[in-house]
Protein backbone atom coordinates (compact mmCIF):
# COMPACT_ATOMS: atom_id res chain seq x y z
CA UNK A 1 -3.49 -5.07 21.18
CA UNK A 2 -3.29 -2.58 18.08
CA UNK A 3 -6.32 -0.73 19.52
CA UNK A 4 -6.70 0.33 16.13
CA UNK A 5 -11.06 0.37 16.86
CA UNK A 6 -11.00 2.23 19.32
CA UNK A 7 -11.26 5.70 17.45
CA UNK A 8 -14.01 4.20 15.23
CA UNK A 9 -17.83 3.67 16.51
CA UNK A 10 -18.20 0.46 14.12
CA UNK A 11 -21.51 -0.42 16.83
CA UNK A 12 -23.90 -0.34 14.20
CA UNK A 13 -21.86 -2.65 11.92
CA UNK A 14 -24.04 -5.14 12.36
CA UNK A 15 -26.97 -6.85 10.00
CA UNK A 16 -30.22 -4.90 10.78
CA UNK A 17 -31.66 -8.20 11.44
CA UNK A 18 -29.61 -8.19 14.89
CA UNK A 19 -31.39 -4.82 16.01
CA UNK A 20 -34.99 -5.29 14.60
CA UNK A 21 -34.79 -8.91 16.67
CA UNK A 22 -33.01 -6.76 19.90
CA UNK A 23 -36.36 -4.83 19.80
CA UNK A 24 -38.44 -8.00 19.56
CA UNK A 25 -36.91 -9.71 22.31
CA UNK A 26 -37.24 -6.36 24.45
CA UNK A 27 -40.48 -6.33 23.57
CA UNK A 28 -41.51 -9.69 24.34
CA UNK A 29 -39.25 -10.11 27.72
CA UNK A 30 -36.62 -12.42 26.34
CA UNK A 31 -33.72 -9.69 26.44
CA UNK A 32 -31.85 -10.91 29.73
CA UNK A 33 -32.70 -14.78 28.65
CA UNK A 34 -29.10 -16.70 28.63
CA UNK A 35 -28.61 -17.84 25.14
CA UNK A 36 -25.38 -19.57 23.73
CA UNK A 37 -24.50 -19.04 20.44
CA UNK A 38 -21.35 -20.94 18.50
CA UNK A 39 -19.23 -19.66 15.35
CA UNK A 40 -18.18 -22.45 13.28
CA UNK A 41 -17.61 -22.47 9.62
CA UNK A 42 -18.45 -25.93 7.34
CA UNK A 43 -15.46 -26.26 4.30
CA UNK A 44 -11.74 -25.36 3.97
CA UNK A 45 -10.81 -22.50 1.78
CA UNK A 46 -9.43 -24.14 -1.46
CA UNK A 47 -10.57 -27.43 -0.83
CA UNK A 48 -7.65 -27.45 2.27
CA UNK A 49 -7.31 -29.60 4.80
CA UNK A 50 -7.33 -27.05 7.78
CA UNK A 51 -7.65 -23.16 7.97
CA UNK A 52 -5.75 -20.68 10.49
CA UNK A 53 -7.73 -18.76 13.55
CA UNK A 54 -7.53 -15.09 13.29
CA UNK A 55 -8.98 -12.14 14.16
CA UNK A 56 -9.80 -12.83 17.47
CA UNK A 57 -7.90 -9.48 18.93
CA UNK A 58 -10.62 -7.07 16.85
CA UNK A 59 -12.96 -9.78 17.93
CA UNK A 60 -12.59 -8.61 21.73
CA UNK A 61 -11.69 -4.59 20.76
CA UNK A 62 -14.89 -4.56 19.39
CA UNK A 63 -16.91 -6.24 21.83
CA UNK A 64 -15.17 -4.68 24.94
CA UNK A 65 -15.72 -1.31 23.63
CA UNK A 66 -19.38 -1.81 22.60
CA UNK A 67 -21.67 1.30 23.20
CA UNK A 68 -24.18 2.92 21.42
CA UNK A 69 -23.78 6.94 20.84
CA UNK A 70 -26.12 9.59 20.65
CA UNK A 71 -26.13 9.63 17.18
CA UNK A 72 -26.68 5.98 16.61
CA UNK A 73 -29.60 6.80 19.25
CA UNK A 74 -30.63 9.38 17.19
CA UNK A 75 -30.65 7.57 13.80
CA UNK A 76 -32.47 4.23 14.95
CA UNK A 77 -34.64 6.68 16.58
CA UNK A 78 -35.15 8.10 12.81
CA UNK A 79 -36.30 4.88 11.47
CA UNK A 80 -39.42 4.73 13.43
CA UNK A 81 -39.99 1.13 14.36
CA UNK A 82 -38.14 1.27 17.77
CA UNK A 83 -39.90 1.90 21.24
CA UNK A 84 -38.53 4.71 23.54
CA UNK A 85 -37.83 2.10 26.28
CA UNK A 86 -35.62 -0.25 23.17
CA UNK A 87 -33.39 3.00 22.56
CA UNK A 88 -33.20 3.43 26.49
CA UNK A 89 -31.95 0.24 27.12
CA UNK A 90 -29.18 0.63 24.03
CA UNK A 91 -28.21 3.99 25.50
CA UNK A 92 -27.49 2.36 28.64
CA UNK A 93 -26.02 -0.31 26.61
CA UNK A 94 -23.71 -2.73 28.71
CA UNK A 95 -21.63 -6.03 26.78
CA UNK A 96 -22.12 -8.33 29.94
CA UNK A 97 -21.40 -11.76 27.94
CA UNK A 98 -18.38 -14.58 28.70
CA UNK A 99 -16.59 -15.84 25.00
CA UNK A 100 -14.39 -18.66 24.48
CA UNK A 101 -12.31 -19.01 21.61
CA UNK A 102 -9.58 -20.99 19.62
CA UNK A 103 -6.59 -18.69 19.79
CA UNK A 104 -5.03 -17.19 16.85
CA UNK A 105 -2.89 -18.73 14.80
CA UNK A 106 -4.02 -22.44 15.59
CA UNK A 107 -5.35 -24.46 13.12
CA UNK A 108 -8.56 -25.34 12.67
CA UNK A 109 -11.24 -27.61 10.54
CA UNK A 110 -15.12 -27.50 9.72
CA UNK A 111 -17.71 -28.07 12.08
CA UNK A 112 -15.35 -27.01 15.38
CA UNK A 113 -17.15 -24.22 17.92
CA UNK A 114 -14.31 -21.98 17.23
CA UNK A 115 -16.04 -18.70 19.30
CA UNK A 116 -18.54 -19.36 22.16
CA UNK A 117 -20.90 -16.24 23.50
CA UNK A 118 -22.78 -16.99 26.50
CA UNK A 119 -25.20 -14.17 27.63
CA UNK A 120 -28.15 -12.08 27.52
CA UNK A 121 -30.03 -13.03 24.45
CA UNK A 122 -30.43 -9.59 23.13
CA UNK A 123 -26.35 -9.02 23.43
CA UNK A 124 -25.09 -12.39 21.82
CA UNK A 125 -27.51 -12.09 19.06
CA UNK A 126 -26.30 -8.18 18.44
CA UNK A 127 -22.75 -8.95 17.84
CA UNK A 128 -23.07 -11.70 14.83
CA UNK A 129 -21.88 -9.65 12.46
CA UNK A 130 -18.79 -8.02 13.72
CA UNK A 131 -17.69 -11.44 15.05
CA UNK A 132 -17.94 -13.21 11.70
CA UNK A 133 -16.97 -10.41 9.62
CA UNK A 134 -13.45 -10.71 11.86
CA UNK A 135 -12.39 -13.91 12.06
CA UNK A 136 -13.85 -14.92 8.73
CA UNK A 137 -11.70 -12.64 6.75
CA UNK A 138 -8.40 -12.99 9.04
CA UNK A 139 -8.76 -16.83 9.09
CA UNK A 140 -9.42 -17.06 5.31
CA UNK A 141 -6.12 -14.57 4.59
CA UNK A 142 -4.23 -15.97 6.87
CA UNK A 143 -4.91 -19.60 5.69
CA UNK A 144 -3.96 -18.49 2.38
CA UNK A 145 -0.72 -16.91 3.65
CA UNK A 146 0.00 -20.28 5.07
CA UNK A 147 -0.40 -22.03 2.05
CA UNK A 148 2.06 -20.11 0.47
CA UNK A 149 4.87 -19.91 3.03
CA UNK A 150 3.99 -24.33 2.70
CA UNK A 151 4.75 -23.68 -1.31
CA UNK A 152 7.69 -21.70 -0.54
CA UNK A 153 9.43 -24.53 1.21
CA UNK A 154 11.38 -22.14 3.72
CA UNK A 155 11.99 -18.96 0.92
CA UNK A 156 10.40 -15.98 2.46
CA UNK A 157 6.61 -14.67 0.99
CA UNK A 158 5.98 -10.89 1.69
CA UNK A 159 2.58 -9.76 1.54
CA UNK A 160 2.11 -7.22 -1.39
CA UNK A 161 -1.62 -6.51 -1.81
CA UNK A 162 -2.03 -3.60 -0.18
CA UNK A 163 -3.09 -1.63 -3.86
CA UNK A 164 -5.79 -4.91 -4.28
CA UNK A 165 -7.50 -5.76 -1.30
CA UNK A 166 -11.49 -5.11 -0.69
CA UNK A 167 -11.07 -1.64 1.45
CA UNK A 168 -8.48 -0.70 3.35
CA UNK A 169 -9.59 -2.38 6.27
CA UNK A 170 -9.04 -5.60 3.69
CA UNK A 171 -5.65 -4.50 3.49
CA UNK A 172 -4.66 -3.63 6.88
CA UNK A 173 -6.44 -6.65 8.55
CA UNK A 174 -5.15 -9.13 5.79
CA UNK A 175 -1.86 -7.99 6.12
CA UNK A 176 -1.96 -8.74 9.80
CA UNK A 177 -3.40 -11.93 8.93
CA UNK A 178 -0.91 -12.99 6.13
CA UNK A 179 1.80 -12.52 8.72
CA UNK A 180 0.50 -14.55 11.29
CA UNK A 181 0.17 -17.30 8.47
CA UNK A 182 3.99 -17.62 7.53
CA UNK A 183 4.19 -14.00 5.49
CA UNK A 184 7.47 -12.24 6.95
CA UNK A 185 6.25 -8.94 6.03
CA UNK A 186 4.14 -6.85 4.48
CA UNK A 187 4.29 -3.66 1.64
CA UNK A 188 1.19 -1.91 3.99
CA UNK A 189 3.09 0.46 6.13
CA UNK A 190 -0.14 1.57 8.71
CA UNK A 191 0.35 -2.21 9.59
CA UNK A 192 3.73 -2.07 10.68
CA UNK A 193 3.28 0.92 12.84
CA UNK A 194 -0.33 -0.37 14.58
CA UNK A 195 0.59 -4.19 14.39
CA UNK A 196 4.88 -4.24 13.88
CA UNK A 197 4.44 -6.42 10.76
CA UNK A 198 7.57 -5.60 9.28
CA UNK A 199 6.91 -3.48 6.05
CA UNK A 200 8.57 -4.07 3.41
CA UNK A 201 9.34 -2.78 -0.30
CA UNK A 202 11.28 -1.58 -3.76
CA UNK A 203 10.10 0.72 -6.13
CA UNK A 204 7.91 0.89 -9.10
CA UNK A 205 8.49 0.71 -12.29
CA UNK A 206 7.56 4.36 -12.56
CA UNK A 207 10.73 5.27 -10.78
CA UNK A 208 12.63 3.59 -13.69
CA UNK A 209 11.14 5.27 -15.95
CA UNK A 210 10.98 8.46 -14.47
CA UNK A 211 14.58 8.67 -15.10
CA UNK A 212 16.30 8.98 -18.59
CA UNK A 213 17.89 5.80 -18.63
CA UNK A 214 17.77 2.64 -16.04
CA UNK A 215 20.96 3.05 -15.09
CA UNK A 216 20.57 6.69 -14.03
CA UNK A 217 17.70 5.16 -11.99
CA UNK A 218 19.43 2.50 -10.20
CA UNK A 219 22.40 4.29 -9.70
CA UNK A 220 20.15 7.51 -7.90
CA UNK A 221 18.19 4.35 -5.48
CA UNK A 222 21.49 2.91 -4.55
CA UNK A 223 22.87 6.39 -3.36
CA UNK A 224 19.96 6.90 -1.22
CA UNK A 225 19.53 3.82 0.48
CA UNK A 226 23.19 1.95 0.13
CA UNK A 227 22.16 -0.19 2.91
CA UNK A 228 18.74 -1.39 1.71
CA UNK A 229 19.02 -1.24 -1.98
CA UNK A 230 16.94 -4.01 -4.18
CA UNK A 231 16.56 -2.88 -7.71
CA UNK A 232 13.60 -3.66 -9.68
CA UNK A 233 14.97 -5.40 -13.06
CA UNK A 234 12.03 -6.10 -15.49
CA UNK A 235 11.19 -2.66 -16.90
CA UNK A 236 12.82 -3.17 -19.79
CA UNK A 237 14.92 -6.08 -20.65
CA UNK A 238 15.72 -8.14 -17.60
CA UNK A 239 18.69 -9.70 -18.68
CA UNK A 240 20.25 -7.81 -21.67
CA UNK A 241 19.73 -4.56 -19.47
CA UNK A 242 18.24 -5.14 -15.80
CA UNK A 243 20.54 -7.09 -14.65
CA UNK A 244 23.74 -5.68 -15.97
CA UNK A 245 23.06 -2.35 -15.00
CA UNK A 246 22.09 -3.48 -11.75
CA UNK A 247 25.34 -5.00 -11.33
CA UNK A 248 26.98 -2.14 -12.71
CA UNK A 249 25.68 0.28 -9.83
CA UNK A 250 26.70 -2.30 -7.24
CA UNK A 251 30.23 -2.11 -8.80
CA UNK A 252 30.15 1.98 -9.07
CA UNK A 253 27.92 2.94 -5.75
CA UNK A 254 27.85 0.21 -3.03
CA UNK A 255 31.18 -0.95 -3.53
CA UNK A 256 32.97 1.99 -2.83
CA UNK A 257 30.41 2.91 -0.40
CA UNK A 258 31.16 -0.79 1.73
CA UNK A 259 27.44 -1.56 1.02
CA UNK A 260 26.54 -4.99 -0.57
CA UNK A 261 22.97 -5.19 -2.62
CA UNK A 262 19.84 -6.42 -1.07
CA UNK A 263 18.50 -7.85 -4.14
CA UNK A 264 16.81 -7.62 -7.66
CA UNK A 265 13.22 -7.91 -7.73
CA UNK A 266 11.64 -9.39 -11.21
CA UNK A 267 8.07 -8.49 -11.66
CA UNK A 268 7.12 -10.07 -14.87
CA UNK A 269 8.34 -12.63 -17.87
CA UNK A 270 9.00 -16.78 -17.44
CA UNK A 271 10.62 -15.88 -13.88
CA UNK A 272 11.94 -19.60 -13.01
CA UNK A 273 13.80 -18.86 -15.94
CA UNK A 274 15.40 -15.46 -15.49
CA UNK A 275 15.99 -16.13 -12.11
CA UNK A 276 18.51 -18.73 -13.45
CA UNK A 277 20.19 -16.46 -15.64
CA UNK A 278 20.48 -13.66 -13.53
CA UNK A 279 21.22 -15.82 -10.86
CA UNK A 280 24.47 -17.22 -12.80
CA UNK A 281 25.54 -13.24 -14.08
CA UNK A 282 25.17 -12.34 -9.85
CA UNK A 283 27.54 -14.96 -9.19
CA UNK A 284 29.92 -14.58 -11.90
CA UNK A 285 30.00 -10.74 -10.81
CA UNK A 286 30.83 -11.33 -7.21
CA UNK A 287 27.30 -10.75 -5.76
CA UNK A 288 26.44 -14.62 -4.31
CA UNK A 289 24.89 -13.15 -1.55
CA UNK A 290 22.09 -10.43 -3.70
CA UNK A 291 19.02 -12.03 -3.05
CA UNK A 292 16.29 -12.60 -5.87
CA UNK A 293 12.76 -11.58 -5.35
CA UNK A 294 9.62 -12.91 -7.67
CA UNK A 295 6.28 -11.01 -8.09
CA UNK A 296 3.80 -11.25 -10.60
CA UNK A 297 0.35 -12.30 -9.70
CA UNK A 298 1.79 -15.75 -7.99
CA UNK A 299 -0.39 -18.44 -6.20
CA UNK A 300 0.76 -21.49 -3.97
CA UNK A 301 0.54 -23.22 -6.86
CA UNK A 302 2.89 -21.26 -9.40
CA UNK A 303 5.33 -20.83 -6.20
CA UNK A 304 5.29 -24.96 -6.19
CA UNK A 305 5.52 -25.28 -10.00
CA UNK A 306 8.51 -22.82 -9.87
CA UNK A 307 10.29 -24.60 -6.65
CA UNK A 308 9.96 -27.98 -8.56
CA UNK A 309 11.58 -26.34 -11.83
CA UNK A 310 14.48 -24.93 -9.95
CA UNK A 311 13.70 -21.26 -9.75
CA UNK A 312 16.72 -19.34 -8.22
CA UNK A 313 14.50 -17.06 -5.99
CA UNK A 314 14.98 -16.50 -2.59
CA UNK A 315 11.99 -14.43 -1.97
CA UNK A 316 8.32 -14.58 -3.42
CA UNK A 317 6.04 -11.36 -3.15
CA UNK A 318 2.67 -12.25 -3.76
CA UNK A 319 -0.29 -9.53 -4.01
CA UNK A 320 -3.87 -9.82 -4.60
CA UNK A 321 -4.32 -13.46 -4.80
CA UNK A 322 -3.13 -13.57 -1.55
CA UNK A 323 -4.97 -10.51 0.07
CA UNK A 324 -7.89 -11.25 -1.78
CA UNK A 325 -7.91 -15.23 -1.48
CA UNK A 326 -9.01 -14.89 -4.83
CA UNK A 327 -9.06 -18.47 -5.67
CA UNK A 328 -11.00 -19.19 -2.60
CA UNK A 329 -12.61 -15.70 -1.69
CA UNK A 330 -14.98 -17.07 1.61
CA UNK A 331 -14.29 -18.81 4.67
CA UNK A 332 -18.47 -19.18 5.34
CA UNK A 333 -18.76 -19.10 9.01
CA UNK A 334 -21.63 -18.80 10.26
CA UNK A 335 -22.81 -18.25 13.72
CA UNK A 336 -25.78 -20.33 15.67
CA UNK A 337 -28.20 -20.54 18.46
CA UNK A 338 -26.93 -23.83 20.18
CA UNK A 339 -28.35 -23.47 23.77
CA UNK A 340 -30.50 -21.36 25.85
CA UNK A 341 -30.24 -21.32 30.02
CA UNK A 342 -32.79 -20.31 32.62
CA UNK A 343 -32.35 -21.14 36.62
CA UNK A 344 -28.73 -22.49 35.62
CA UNK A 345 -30.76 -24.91 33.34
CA UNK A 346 -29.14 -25.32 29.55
CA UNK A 347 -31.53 -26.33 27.08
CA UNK A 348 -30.13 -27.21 24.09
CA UNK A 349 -30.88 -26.40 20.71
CA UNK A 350 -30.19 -27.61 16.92
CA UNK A 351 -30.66 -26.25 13.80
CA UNK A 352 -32.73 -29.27 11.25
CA UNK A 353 -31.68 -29.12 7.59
CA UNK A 354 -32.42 -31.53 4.41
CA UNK A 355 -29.01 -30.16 3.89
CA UNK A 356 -26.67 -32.34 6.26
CA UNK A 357 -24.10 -29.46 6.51
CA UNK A 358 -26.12 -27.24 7.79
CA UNK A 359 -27.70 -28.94 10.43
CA UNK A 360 -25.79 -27.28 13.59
CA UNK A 361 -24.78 -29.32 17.15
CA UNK A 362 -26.53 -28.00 20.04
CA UNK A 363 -25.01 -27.17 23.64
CA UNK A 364 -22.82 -25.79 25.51
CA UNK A 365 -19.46 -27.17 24.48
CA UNK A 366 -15.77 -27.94 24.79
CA UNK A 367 -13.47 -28.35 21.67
CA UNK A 368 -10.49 -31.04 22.85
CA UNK A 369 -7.61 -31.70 20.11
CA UNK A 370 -6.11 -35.14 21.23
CA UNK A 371 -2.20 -35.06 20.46
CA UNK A 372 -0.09 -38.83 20.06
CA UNK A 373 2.20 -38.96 23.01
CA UNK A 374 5.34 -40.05 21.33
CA UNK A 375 5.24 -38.21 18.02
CA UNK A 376 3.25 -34.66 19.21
CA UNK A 377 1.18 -35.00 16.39
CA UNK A 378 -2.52 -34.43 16.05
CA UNK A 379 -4.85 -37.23 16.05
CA UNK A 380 -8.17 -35.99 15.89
CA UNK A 381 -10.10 -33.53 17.90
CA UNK A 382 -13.20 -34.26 19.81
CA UNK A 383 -16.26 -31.79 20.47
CA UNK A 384 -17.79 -32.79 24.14
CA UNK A 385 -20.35 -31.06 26.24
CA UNK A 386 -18.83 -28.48 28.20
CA UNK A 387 -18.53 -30.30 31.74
CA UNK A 388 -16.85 -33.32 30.36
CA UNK A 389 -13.46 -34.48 30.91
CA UNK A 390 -11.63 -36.55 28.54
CA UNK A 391 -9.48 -38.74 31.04
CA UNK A 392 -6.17 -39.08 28.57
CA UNK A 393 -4.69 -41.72 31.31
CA UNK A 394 -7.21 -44.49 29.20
CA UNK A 395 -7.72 -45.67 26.39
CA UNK A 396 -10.65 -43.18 24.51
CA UNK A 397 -12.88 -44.59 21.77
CA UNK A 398 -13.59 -41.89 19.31
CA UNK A 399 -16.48 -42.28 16.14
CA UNK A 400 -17.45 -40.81 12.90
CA UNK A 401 -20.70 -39.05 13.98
CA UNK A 402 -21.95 -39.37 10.47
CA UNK A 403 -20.49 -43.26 10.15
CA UNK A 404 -20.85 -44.36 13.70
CA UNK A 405 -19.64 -47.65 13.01
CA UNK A 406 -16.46 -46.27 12.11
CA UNK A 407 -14.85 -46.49 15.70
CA UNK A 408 -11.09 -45.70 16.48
CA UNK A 409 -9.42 -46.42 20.33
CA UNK A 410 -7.01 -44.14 20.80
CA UNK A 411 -4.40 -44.67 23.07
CA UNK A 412 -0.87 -43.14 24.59
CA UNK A 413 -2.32 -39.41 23.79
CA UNK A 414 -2.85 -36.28 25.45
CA UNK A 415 -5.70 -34.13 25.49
CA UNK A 416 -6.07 -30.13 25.59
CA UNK A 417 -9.01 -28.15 25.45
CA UNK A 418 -7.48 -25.52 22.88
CA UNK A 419 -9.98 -22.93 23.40
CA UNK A 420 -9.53 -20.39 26.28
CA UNK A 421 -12.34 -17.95 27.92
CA UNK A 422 -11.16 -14.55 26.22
CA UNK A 423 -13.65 -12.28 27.91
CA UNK A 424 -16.10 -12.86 31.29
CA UNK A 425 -19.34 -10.45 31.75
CA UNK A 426 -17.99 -8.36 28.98
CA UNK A 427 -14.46 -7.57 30.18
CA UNK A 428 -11.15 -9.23 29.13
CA UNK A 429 -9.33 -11.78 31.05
CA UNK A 430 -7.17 -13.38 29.08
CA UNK A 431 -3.85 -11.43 27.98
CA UNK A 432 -2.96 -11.69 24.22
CA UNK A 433 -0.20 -12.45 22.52
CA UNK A 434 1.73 -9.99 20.34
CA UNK A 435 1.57 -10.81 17.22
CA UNK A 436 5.41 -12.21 17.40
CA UNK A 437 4.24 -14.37 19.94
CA UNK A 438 1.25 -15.35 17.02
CA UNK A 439 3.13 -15.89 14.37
CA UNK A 440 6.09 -18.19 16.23
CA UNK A 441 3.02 -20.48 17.95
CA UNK A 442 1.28 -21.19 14.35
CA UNK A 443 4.19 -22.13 12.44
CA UNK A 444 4.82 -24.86 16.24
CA UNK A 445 0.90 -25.46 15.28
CA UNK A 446 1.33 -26.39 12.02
CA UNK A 447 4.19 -28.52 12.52
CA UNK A 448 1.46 -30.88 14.91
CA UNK A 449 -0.47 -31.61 11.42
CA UNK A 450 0.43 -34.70 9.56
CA UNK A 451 1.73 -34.19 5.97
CA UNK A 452 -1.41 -35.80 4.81
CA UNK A 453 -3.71 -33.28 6.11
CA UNK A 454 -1.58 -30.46 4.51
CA UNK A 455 -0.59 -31.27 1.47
CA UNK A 456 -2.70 -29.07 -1.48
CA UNK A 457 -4.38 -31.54 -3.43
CA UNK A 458 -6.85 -34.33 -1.99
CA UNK A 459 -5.68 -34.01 1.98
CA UNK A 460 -7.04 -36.23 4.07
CA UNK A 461 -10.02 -35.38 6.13
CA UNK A 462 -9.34 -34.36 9.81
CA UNK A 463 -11.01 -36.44 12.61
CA UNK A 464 -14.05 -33.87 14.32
CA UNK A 465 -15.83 -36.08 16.16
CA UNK A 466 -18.55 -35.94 18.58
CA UNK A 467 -18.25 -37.53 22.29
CA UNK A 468 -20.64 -40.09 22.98
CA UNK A 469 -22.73 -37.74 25.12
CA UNK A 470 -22.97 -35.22 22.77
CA UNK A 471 -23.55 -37.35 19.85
CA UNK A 472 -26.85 -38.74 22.03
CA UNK A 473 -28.57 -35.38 22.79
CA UNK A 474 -28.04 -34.42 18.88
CA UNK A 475 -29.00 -37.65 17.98
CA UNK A 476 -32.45 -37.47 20.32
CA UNK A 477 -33.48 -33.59 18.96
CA UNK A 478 -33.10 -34.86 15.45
CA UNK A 479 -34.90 -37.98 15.65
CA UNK A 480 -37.55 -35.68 18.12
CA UNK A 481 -37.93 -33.54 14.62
């Protein structure tokens, strides 16, 4: 784990909702009530047909290192609304809940309980915010990331949005993310040295022009770093100058130094097609083997356009509409009472809309993804209640909860519960993955997906379905009103 929360008291980060109804539930006896409360989030970023877990390892520094301070004592104290015995009980303040989650890097799709918190009422109610604000930007940046390594079709994308994102906690966190998504490194340095997300990097165009001529400029770069030298072409005219004079250093410097370039990086202009040229003037000067890096405010989209066109680029860098998800800015999960539990009795409880989306499943659940036997792909995954076993020695009949006439038997498969229990009466008991380990797993993950389900434009919907059991105690509340 990076750790990197430890130093911070982020406690109250958290909706003042969350401590105004701690006090009521103190008040009125409910505080040690066992409540269950899912995370689940209802569309795909960018109309998509899955999104990427993350976030889960600031998920669980947070809520294993949850205390309140004097100060924050002192300053809820300040606003006057909150008994002396409330701001006892926070000072004495002890995380006691279990949570189950999806791990990182899997994906995921709407409706899924992708977090679990079982415990007092007062304590899973308290840590809403923190939990959503975690996963719901990590999952949405690294979806985005994944998109883009998808566009890339096997050329590396390195995150570059440090300079863009919301914060710097946007850009630390979201470069953590984009690598866990498919990025192979990032420009944001603190994220290499808390997270070892390989950071990466050129130079600005002020360093060209902070020289009296490009050459000069290249030609001081390539002396300092012979063994990691990528010029930045575009300042000026990428092919009539750029380019030549890059090739003119690698001649004069690396050469005699027994250094080959890195690369040329070009930053602006119709790239697909001076990637061509410049691609043909490399290899007609003996430099096959200088990669080509594009930047310039590039999408999954423009990446796919340029692939398809025949761009000569080895490497995309792609900044703040990847560490912004600018084209898709929120994930939307939202987190919901779904149970409650006195004398090891669960109650369930549901959410009633007019608005079908937003009317939530109730109780305590598992979240099984059933994989085909003979091709390891996913089929569909199926949300039961949380002491069911899906037998995947017979044949299992799975539904549309929406169109229950729509009935599938599914057959030769194997089912996994894919979420784990992170964290039991507030302390950790499952170890996590480096984010190596991350990365390598959702890239296997994705590869269980069928083409039609990731492909950018119209994918096909992903089975979520509802076991029969659950299905019936939904069904009953609604029709109960």
């Amino acid at each position: 784990m990076g750790n990197t929360l430890k130093s911070r008291n982020l406690t109250l980060l958290t909706d003042f909702y969350e401590l105004t109804m701690a006090g009521g539930y103190f008040e009125s006896g409910l505080k040690d009530r066992i409540a269950y409360f899912d995370m689940f989030y209802r569309s795909n970023p960018d109309k998509g047909g899955y999104a990427i877990m993350a976030g889960i390892e600031q998920t669980i520094e947070y809520l294993t290192n949850l205390k309140f301070t004097d100060e924050d004592i002192e300053f809820l104290r300040s606003k006057g609304i909150f008994s002396e015995e409330f701001l006892e009980y926070l000072k004495n303040f002890q995380f006691k809940c279990d949570m189950w989650a999806v791990p990182e890097g899997t994906p995921i799709f709407p409706g899924e309980p992708i977090v679990t918190v079982r415990g007092p009422l007062i304590q899973a109610q308290f840590v809403e915010t923190m939990i959503l604000l975690s996963i719901n930007h990590q999952s949405l940046i690294a979806t985005k990331a994944n998109r883009l390594r998808r566009a890339a079709q096997g050329r590396a994308v390195m995150e570059f949005g440090s300079r863009r994102a919301q914060g710097y906690d946007g850009a630390i966190y979201g470069a953590r993310a984009a690598y866990i998504g498919g990025c192979c490194g990032s420009a944001c340095t603190i994220c290499d040295r808390d997270f070892g997300v390989t950071s990466l990097g050129t130079m600005a165009h002020s360093w060209i022009q902070s020289f009296d001529t490009e050459y000069e400029a290249f030609k001081a770069y390539a002396k300092l770093y012979p063994g990691n030298c990528t010029l930045l072409v575009d300042t000026y005219n990428t092919l009539k100058s750029g380019v030549p004079n890059a090739i003119k250093v690698f001649d004069e410097v690396l050469k005699p130094l027994g250094f080959r370039p890195k690369g040329i990086r070009i930053d602006s202009g119709d790239i697909t097609y001076l990637s061509k040229k410049a691609r043909k003037m490399l290899d007609n000067a003996g430099y096959d083997d200088c990669k080509i890096c594009a930047s310039n405010s590039l999408d999954e989209y423009i990446i796919r356009d340029m692939q398809i066109q025949g761009a000569q680029v080895d490497t995309y860098g792609v900044g703040e509409r990847l560490i912004t998800s600018s084209s898709s800015p929120v994930f939307g999960g939202v987190y919901k009472l779904v149970a409650t539990e006195e004398d090891n009795v669960i109650t369930p409880k549901i959410k009633i809309s007019e608005n079908v989306g937003k009317i939530t499943t109730p109780c305590f659940k598992k979240l099984y993804r059933l994989y085909d036997r003979e091709t390891n792909k996913s089929i569909a995954d199926v949300i039961t209640l949380h002491d069911e076993v899906i037998d995947d020695t017979k044949p299992y009949v799975i539904f549309d909860p929406q169109n229950t006439w729509k009935r599938k038997t599914i057959e030769n498969f194997v089912a996994v519960d894919i979420r784990k229990k992170y964290i039991e009466k507030g302390k950790l008991i499952e170890p996590l993955p480096d984010i190596e380990d991350i990365k390598k797993y959702c890239s296997r993950q994705i590869e269980t997906l069928w083409d039609e389900v990731t492909r950018f434009e119209n994918p096909h919907t992903y089975y979520v379905d509802l076991s029969q059991k659950l299905w019936d105690i939904k069904n009953e509340l609604l029709n109960k009103g």
